[in-house]
Protein backbone atom coordinates (compact mmCIF):
# COMPACT_ATOMS: atom_id res chain seq x y z
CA UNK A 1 0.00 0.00 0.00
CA UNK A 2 1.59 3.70 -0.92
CA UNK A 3 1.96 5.94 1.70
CA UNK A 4 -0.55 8.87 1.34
CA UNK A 5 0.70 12.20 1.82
CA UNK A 6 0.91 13.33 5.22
CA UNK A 7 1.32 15.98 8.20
CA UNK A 8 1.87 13.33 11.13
CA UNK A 9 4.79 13.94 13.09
CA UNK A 10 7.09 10.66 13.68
CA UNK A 11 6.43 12.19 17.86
CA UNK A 12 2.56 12.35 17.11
CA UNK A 13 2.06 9.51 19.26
CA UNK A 14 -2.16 9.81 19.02
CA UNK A 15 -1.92 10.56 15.81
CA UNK A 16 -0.01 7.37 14.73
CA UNK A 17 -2.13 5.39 16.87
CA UNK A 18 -5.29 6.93 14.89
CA UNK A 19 -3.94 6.49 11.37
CA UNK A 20 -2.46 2.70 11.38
CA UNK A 21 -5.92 1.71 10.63
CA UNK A 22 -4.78 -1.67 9.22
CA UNK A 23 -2.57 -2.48 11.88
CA UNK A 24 0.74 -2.11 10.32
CA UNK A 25 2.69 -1.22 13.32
CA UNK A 26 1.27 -4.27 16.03
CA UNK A 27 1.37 -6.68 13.11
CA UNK A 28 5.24 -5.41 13.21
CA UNK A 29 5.96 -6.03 16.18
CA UNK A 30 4.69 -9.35 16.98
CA UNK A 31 7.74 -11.39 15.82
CA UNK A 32 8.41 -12.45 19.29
CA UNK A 33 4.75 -14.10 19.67
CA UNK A 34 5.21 -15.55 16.30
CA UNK A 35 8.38 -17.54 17.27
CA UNK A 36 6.24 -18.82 21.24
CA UNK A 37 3.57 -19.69 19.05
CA UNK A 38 5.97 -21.99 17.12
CA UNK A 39 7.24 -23.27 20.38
CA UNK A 40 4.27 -23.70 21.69
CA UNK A 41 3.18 -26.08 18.74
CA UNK A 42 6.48 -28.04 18.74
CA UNK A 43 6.12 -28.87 22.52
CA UNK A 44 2.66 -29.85 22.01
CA UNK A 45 3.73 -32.85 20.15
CA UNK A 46 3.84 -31.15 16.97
CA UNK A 47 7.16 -32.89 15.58
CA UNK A 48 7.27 -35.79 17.59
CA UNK A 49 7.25 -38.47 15.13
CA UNK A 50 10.63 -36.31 14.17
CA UNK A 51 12.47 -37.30 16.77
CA UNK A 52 15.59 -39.08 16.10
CA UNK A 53 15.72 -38.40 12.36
CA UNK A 54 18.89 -38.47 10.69
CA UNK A 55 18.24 -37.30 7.30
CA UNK A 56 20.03 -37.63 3.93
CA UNK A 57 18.99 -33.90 3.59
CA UNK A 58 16.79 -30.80 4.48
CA UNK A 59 15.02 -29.33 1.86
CA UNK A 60 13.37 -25.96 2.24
CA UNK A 61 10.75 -25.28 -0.20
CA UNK A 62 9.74 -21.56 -0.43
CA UNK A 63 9.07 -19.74 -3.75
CA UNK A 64 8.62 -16.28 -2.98
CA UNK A 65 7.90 -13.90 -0.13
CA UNK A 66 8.67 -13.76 3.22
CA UNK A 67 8.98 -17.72 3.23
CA UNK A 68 11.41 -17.23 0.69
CA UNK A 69 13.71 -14.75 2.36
CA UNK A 70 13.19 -17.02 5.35
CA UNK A 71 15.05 -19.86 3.71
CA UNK A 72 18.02 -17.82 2.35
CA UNK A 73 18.66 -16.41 5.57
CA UNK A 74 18.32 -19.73 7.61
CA UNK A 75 20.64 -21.57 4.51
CA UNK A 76 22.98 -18.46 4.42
CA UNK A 77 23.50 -18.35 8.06
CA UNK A 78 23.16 -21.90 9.24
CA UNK A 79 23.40 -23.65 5.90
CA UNK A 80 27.23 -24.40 6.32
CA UNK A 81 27.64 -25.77 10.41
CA UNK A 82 25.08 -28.57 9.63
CA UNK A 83 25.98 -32.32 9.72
CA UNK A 84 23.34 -32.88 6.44
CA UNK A 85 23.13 -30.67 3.08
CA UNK A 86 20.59 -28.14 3.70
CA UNK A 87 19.27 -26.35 0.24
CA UNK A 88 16.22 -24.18 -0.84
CA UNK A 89 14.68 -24.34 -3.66
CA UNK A 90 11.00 -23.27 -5.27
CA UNK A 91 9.34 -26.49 -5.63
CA UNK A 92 10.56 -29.76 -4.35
CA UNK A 93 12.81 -31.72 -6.22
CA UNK A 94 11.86 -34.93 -8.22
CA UNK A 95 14.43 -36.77 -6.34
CA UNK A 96 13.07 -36.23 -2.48
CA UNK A 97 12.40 -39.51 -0.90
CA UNK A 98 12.64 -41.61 2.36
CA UNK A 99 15.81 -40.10 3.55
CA UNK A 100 15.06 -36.64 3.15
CA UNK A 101 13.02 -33.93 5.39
CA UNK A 102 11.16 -31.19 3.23
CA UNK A 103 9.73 -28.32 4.93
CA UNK A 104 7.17 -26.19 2.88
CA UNK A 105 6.22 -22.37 3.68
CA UNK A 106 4.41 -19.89 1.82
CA UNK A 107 1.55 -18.21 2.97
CA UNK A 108 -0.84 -19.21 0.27
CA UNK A 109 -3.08 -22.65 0.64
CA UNK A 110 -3.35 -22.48 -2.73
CA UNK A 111 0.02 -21.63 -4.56
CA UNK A 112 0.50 -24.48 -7.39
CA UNK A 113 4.52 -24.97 -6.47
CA UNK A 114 3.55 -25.57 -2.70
CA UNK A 115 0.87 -27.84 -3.29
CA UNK A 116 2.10 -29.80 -5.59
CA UNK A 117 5.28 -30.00 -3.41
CA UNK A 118 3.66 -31.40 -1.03
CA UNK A 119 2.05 -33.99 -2.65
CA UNK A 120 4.83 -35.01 -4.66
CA UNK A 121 7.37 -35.51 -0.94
CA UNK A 122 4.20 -37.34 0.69
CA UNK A 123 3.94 -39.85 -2.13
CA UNK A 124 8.00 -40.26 -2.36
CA UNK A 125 7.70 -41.06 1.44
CA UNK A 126 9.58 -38.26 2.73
CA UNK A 127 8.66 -36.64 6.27
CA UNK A 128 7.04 -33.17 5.14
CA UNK A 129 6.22 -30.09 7.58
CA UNK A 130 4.21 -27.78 6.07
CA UNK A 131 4.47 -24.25 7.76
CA UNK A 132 1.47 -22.35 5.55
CA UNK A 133 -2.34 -22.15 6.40
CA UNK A 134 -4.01 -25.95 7.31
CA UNK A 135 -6.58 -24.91 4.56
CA UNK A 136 -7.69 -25.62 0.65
CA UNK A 137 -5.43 -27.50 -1.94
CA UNK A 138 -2.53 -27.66 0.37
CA UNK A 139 -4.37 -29.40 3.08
CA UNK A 140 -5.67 -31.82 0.77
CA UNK A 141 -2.20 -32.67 -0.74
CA UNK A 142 -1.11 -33.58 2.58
CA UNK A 143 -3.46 -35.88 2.81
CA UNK A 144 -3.25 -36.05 6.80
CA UNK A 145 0.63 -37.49 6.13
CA UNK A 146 2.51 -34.35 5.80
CA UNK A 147 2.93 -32.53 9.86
CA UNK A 148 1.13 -29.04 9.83
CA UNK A 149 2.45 -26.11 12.10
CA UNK A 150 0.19 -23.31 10.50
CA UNK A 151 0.58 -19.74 12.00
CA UNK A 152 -1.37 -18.96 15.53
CA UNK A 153 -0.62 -15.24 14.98
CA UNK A 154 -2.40 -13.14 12.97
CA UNK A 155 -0.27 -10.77 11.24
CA UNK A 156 -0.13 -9.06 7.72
CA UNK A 157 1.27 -11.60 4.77
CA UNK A 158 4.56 -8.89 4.49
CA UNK A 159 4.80 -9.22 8.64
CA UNK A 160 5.19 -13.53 8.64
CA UNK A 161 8.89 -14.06 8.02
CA UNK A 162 9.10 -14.89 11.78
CA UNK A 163 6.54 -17.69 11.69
CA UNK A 164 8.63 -19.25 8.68
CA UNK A 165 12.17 -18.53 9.96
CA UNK A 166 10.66 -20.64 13.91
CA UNK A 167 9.55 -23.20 12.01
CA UNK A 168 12.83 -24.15 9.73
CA UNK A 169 15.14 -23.62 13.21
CA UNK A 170 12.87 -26.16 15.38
CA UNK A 171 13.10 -28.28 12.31
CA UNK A 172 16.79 -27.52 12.07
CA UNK A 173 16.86 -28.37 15.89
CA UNK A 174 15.55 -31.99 15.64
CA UNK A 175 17.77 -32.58 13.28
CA UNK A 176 20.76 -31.49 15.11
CA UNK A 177 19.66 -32.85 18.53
CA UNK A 178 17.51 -35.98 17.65
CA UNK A 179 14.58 -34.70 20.14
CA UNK A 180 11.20 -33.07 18.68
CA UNK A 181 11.41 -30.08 21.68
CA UNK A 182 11.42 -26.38 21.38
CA UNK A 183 14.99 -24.90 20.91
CA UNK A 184 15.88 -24.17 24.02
CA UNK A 185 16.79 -20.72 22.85
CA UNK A 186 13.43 -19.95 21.57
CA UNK A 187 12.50 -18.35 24.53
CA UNK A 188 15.03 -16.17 24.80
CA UNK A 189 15.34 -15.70 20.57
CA UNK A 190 11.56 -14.48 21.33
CA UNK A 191 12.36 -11.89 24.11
CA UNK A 192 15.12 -10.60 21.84
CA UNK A 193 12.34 -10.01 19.14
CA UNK A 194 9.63 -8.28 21.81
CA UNK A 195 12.67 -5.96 22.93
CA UNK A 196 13.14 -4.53 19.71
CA UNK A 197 9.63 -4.11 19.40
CA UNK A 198 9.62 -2.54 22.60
CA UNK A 199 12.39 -0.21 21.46
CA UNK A 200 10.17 0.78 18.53
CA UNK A 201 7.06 1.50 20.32
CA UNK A 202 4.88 4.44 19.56
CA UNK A 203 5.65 6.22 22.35
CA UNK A 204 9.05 6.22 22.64
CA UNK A 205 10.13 9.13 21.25
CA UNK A 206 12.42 9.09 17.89
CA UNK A 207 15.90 9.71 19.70
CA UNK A 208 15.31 6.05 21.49
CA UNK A 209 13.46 4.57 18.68
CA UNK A 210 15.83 3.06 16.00
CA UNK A 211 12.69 2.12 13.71
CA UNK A 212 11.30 5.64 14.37
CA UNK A 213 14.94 7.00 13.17
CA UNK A 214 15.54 4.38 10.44
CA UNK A 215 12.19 5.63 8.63
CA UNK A 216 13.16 9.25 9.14
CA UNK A 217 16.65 8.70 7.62
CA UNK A 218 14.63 7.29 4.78
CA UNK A 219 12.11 9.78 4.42
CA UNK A 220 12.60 11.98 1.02
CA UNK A 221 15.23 9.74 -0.03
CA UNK A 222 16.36 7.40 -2.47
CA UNK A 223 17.36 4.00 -0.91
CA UNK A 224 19.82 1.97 -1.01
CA UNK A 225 20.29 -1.57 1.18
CA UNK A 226 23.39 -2.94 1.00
CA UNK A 227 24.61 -6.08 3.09
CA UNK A 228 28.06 -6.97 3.85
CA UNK A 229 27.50 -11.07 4.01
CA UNK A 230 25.17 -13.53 2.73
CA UNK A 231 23.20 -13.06 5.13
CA UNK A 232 22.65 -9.30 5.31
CA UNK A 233 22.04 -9.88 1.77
CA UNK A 234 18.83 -11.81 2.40
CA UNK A 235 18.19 -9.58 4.69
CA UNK A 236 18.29 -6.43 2.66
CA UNK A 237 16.10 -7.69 -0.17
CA UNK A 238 13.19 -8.42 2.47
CA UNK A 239 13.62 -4.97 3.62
CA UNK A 240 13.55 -3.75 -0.21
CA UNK A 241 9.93 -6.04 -0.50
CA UNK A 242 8.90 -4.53 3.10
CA UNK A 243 9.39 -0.91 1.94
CA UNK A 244 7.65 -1.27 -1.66
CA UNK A 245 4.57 -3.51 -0.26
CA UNK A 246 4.26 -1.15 2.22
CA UNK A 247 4.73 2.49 1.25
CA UNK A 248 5.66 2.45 -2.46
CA UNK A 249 9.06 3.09 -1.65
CA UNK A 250 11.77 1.59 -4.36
CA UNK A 251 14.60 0.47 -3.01
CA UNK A 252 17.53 -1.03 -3.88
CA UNK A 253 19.23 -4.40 -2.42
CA UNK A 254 22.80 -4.94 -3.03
CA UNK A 255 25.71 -6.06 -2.06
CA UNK A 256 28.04 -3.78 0.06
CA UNK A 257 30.86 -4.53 -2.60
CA UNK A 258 28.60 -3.05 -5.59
CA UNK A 259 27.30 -0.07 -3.65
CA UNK A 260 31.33 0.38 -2.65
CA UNK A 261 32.32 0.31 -6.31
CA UNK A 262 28.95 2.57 -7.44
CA UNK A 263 30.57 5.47 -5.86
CA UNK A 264 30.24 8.80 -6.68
CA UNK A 265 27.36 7.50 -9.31
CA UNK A 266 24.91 7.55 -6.05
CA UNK A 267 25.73 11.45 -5.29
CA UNK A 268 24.85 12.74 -8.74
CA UNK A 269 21.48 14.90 -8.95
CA UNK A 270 19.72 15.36 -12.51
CA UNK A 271 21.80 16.04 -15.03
CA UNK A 272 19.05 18.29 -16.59
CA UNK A 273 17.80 19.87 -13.04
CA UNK A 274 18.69 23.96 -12.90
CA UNK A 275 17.98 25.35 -9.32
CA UNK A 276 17.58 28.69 -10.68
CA UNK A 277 14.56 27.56 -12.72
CA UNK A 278 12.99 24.15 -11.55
CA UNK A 279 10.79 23.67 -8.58
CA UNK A 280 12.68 22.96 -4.92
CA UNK A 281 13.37 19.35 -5.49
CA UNK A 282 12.10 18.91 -8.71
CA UNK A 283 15.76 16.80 -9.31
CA UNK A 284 16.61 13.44 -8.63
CA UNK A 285 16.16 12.67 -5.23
CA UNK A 286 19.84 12.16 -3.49
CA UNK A 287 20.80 8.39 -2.56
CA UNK A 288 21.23 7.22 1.52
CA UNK A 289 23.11 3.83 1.56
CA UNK A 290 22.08 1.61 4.59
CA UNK A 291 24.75 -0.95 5.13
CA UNK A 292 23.34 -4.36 7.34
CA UNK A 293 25.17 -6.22 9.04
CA UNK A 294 26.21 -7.46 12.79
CA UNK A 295 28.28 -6.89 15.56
CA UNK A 296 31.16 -9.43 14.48
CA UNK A 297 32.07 -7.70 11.28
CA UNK A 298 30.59 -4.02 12.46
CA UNK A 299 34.22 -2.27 12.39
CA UNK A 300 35.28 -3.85 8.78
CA UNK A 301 31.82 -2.40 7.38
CA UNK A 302 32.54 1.07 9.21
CA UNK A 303 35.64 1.25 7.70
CA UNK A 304 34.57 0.15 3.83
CA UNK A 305 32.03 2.87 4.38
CA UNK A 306 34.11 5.70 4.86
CA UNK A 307 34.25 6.29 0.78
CA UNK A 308 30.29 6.86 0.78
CA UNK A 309 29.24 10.26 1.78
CA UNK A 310 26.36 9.72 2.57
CA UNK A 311 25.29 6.51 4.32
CA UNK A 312 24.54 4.84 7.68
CA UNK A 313 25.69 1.40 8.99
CA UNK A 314 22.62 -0.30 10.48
CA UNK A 315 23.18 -2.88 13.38
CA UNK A 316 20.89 -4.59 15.73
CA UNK A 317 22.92 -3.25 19.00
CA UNK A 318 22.63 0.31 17.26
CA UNK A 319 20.89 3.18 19.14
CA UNK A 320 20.17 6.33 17.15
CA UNK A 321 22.38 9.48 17.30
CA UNK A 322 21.70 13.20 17.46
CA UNK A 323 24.26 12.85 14.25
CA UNK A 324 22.72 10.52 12.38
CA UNK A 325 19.33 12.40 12.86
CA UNK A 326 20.33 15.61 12.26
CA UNK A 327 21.60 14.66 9.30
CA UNK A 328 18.15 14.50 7.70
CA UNK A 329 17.53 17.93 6.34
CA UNK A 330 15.43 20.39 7.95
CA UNK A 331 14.09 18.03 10.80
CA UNK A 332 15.19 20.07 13.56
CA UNK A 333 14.67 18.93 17.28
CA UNK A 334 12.27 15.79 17.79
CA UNK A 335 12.70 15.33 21.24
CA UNK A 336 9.41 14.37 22.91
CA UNK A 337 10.42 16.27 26.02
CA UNK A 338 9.11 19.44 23.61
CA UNK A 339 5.59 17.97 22.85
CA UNK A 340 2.92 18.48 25.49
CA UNK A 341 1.26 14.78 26.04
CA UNK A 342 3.75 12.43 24.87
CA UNK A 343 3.69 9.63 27.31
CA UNK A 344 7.11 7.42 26.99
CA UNK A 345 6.99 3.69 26.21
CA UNK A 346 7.97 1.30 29.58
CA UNK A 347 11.77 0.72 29.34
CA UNK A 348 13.17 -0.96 26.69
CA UNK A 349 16.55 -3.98 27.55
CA UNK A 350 19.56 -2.13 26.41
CA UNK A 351 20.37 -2.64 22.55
CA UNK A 352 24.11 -3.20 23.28
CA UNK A 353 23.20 -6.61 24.76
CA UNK A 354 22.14 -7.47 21.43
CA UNK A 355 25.76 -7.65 20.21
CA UNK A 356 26.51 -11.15 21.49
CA UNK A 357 23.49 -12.94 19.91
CA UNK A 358 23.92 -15.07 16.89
CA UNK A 359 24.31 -13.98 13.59
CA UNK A 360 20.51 -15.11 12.72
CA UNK A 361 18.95 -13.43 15.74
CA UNK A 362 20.60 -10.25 14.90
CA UNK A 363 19.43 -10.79 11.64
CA UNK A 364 15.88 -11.50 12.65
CA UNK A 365 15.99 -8.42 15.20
CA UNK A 366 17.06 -5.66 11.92
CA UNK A 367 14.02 -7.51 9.86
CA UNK A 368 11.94 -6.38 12.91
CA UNK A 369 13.38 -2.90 12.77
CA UNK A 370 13.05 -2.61 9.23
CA UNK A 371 9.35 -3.65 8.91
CA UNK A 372 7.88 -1.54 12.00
CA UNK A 373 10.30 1.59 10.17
CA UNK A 374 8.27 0.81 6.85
CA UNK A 375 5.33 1.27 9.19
CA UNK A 376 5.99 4.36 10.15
CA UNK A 377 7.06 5.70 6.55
CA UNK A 378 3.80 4.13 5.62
CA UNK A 379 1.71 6.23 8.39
CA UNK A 380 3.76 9.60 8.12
CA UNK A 381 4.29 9.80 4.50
CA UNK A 382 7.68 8.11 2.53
CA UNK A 383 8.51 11.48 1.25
């Protein structure tokens, strides 16, 4: 949905509130209850006949979408330290059989690729868990062989990349520990999630809120989202679909490397804009580089940066800076200490403590950031 244009202020905490008629902002930020709800499934028994599976291999099977990025984040982080091959693809292979565990996600009962997936694993005799609505032609291909964890939470179709990314690491998990329990740092993966959310809240004013000033560092810009590792790859082309789905926004994904060697190609205005006859801003709007990444390769990013003059690294233990904020033009002072009524957010855990989390959860704690920032663009106008 594009962004209307708008006069709410990224402090207007009522006036946020009034506006996200759809939800955009809760749906956002319940990532954490996405990943209990998984846990909750898998202690209820849902993977037990997993237990002690040693598979040939673990096939992920998501064509597009959140389920998609899901995968290539889970194979780009995790994909090498397994014992078995672990691969994504779009539709399962014709050679999936007894040996192999195939877990299908999507978010649509119906897509052709997932249903016919399914079927096609069930009737090779390989152990399927389908992660997608228990509904329609999907339900019916699985015939009441394949295991269902469908989502519990309700959340918008751009918001579900937490409900896919649970259900590949419990499936990860049994095969790594032979037992069909929760990970037993789902719990703690899930309070990591809630305190971002937490961070972002409504109420807590935009100096404290890095979703609040990621969206206002993106605001009137064009953007760029580069990542520095496989990864952060994945991870910037889900924010690219976040921002478009959400508020029209184009955006690029790259790599870091490409952005590096674009240079000063991302500083030049319109080669036919005059400012002594075209409109304020009639040109080309100027290009902000966001670089993703995490904590462990934070300083080699910072210094790759230095080239780009304009551009921010983004991390999950990051809190926003008077610098970074004042660097968007003509925003002046947003403290909420100015603005009669604001009522702060209860206290957020301290982003540093983020820094010693896996790769993956830091991962999954920027996609958080990202989609409640798209939120707010969304809500305040993308500029």
């Amino acid at each position: 949905m594009t962004a209307p244009a708008s006069d709410i202020d990224f402090d207007d905490v009522e006036a946020l509130l009034a506006g996200d008629t759809r939800g955009a902002l809760r749906s956002a930020a319940l990532g954490g209850a996405q990943v209990r709800a998984v846990a909750a499934a898998v202690e209820e028994g849902a993977l037990a006949r997993l237990a002690g599976l040693r598979p040939r291999s673990v096939v992920l099977v998501a064509g597009h979408g959140s389920s998609a990025r899901a995968a290539g984040l889970v194979v780009a982080t995790l994909g090498a330290r397994l014992g078995v091959p672990l691969i994504h693809v779009a539709q399962a292979p014709s050679w999936v059989g007894p040996l192999d565990l195939v877990v299908v996600t999507g978010e649509d009962a119906g897509d052709p690729r997932l249903v016919h997936s399914v079927a096609q694993a069930v009737r090779h005799g390989a152990e399927v868990i389908v992660a997608a609505p228990d509904e329609g032609p999907l339900r019916a291909a699985g015939a009441g062989r394949a295991i269902t964890v469908p989502p519990r939470m309700h959340v918008l179709d751009i918001n579900s990349l937490m409900h896919h990314l649970a259900v590949m690491l419990a499936a990860l998990e049994v095969v790594e520990s032979g037992t069909a329990t929760a990970p037993s740092g789902f719990a703690e993966f899930a309070d990591v999630l809630d305190g971002e959310a937490l961070r972002n809240h409504p109420r807590r004013e935009l100096f404290h809120n890095p979703a609040k000033s990621l969206a206002s560092r993106m605001q009137g810009r064009r953007v760029v989202l580069a990542g520095d590792s496989a990864g952060a790859r994945e991870l910037a082309g889900h924010g690219a679909a976040v921002l478009l789905r959400v508020t029209g926004t184009v955006a690029a994904a790259a790599e870091l490397s490409d952005v590096l060697a674009a240079g000063p190609a991302l500083t030049s205005g319109s080669l036919f804009h005059d400012p002594d006859f075209d409109e304020p801003g009639a040109g080309a709007r100027l290009v902000r580089v966001f670089a993703l990444s995490t904590s462990a390769s934070a300083r080699a990013v910072e210094m790759r940066m230095a080239a780009l003059p304009d551009a921010d690294l983004v991390l999950a233990g990051e809190e926003p800076t008077p610098a970074q904020l004042h660097r968007q033009e003509g925003r002046g002072d947003h403290g909420a200490a100015s603005r009669p009524g604001v009522v702060q957010a209860p206290a957020a855990p301290p982003a540093a403590e983020l820094d010693d989390r896996a790769e993956i959860e830091q991962l999954a704690v920027l996609a958080t950031r990202l989609e409640m920032a798209a939120a707010y663009l969304q809500l305040v106008g993308a500029g």
